[in-house]
Protein backbone atom coordinates (compact mmCIF):
# COMPACT_ATOMS: atom_id res chain seq x y z
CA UNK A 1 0.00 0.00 0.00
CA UNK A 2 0.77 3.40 -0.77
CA UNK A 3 1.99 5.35 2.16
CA UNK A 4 2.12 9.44 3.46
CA UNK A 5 4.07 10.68 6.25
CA UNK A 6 3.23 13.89 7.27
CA UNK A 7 5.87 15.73 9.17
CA UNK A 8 4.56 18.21 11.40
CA UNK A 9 6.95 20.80 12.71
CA UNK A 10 5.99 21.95 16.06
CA UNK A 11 8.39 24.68 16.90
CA UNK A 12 8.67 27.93 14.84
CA UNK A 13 12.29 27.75 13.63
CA UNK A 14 13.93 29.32 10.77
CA UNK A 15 14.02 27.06 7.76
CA UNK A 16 13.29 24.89 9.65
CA UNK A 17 11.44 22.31 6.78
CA UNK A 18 14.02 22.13 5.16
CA UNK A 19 16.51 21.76 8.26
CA UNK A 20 14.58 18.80 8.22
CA UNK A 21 14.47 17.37 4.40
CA UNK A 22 18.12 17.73 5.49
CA UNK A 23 17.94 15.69 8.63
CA UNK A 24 15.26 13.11 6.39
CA UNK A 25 17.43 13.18 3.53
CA UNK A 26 20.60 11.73 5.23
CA UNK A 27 18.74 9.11 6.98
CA UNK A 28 17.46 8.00 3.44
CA UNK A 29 20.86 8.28 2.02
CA UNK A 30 22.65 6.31 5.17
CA UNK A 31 19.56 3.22 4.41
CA UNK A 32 20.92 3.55 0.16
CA UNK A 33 17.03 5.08 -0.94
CA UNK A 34 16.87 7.69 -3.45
CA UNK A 35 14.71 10.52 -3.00
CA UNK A 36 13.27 13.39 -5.04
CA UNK A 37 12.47 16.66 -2.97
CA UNK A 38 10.47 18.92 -4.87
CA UNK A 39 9.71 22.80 -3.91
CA UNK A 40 7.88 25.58 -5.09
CA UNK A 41 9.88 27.39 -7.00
CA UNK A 42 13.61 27.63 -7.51
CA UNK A 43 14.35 30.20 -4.86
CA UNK A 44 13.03 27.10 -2.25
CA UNK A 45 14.85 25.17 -4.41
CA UNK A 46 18.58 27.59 -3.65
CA UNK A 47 17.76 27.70 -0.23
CA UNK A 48 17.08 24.23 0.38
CA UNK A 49 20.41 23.54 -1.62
CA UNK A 50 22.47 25.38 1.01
CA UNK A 51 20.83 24.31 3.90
CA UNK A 52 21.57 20.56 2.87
CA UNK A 53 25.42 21.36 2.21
CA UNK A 54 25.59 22.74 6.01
CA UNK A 55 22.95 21.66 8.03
CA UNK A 56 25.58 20.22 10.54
CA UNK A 57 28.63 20.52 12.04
CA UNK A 58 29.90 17.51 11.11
CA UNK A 59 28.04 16.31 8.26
CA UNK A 60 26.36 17.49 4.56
CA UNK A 61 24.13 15.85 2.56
CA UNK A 62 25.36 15.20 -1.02
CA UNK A 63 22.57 16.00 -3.50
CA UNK A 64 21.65 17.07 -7.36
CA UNK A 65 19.71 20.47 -7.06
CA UNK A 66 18.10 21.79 -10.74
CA UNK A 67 20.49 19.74 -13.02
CA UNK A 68 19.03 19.33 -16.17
CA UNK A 69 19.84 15.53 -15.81
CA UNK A 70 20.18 13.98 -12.30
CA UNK A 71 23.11 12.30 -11.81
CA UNK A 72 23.52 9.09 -11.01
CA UNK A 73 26.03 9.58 -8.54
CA UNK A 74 23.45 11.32 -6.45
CA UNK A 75 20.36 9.57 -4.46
CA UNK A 76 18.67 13.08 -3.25
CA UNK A 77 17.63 15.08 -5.85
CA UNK A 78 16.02 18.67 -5.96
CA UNK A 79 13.47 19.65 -8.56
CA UNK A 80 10.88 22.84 -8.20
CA UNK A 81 6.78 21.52 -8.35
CA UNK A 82 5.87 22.65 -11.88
CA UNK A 83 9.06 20.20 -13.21
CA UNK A 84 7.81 16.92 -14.38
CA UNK A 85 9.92 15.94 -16.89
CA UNK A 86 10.44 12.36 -17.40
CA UNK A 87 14.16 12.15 -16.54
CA UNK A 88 13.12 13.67 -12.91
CA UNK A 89 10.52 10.15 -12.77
CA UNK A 90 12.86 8.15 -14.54
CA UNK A 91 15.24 7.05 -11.78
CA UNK A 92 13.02 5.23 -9.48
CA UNK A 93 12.97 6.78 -6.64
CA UNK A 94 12.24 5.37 -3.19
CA UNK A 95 10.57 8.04 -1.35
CA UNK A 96 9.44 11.38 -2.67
CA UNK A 97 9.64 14.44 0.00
CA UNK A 98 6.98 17.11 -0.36
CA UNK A 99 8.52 20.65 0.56
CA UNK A 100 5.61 22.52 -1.54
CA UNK A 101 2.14 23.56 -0.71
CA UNK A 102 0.55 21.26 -3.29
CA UNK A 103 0.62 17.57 -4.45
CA UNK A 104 2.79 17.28 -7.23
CA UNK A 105 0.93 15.73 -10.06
CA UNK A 106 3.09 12.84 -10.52
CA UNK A 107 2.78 11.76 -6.62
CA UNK A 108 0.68 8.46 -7.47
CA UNK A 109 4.51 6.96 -8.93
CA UNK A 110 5.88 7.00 -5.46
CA UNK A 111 4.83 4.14 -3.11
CA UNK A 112 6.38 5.99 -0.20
CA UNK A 113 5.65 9.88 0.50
CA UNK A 114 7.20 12.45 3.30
CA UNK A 115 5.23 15.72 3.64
CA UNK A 116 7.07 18.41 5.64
CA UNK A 117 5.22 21.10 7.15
CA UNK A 118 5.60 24.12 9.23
CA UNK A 119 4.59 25.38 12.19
CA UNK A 120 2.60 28.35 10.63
CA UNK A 121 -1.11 28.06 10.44
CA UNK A 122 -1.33 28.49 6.83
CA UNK A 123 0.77 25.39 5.95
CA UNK A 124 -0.87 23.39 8.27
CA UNK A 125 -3.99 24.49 6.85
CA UNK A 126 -2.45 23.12 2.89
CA UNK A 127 -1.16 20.83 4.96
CA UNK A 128 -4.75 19.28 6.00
CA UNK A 129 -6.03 19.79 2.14
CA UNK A 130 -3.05 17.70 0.72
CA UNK A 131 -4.27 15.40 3.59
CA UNK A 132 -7.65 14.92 2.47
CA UNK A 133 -6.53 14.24 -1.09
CA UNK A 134 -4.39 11.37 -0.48
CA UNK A 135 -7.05 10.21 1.75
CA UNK A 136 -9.57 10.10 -1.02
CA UNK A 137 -6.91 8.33 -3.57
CA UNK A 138 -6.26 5.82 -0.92
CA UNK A 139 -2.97 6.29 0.94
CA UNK A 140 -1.92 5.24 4.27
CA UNK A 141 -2.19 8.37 6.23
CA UNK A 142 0.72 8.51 9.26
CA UNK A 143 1.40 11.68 10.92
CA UNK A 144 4.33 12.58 13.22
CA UNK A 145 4.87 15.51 15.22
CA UNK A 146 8.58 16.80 15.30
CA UNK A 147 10.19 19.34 17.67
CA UNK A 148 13.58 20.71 16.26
């Protein structure tokens, strides 16, 4: 079955989303899954691309952000909402992470889904519609609440 974790961020903290698509990112990475993160735009897309390069102290998270062609050296890859192109689907991906305010129209390809949201009210509140969606197309629903 088809699965959606929703993220909840409890604490206001800045960037804190994609502190932790960082923090998600090299967990998938350490367990060898490949995941596509997708934003809204390209300047989420820059931002989340320097977070993930120094999010720790000790540690970065190797990625692809906006290449043309992901390389296959890379298992985390960054691509804005409105890009669908095929070689984005093309290299079966284990999880995709949801760092935008909609469902990205190619969602039903991924068996396994992370949805990070923030502590504001109005993400929660596209937060709760993206809910109901994959609700109505069937998903396993799990949400966690996380404190950074």
């Amino acid at each position: 079955m088809k699965q959606v974790d929703f993220y909840i961020i409890a604490n206001q903290v800045v960037d804190a989303k994609f502190k932790l698509a960082s923090r998600l990112s090299n967990k998938l990475v350490r367990m060898q899954q490949k995941a596509l993160l997708v934003t809204d735009n390209s300047a989420a897309s820059k931002q989340l691309d320097q977070i993930m390069w120094s999010f720790s102290d000790t540690s970065f998270v190797a990625h692809d952000c906006l290449a043309s062609t992901p390389s296959p050296q890379s298992s985390i890859h960054i691509r804005e909402l409105d890009d669908t192109a095929d070689q984005a689907l093309a290299n079966d991906y284990d999880v995709l992470v949801n760092l935008s305010s909609e469902i990205p129209v190619y969602s039903h390809h991924f068996s396994r889904i992370a949805e990070i949201v923030d502590a504001d009210e109005q993400a929660k509140t596209q937060a709760r519609e993206r809910f109901k969606s994959y609700k109505e197309e069937g998903f396993e629903l799990k949400t966690h609440t996380i404190e950074l």
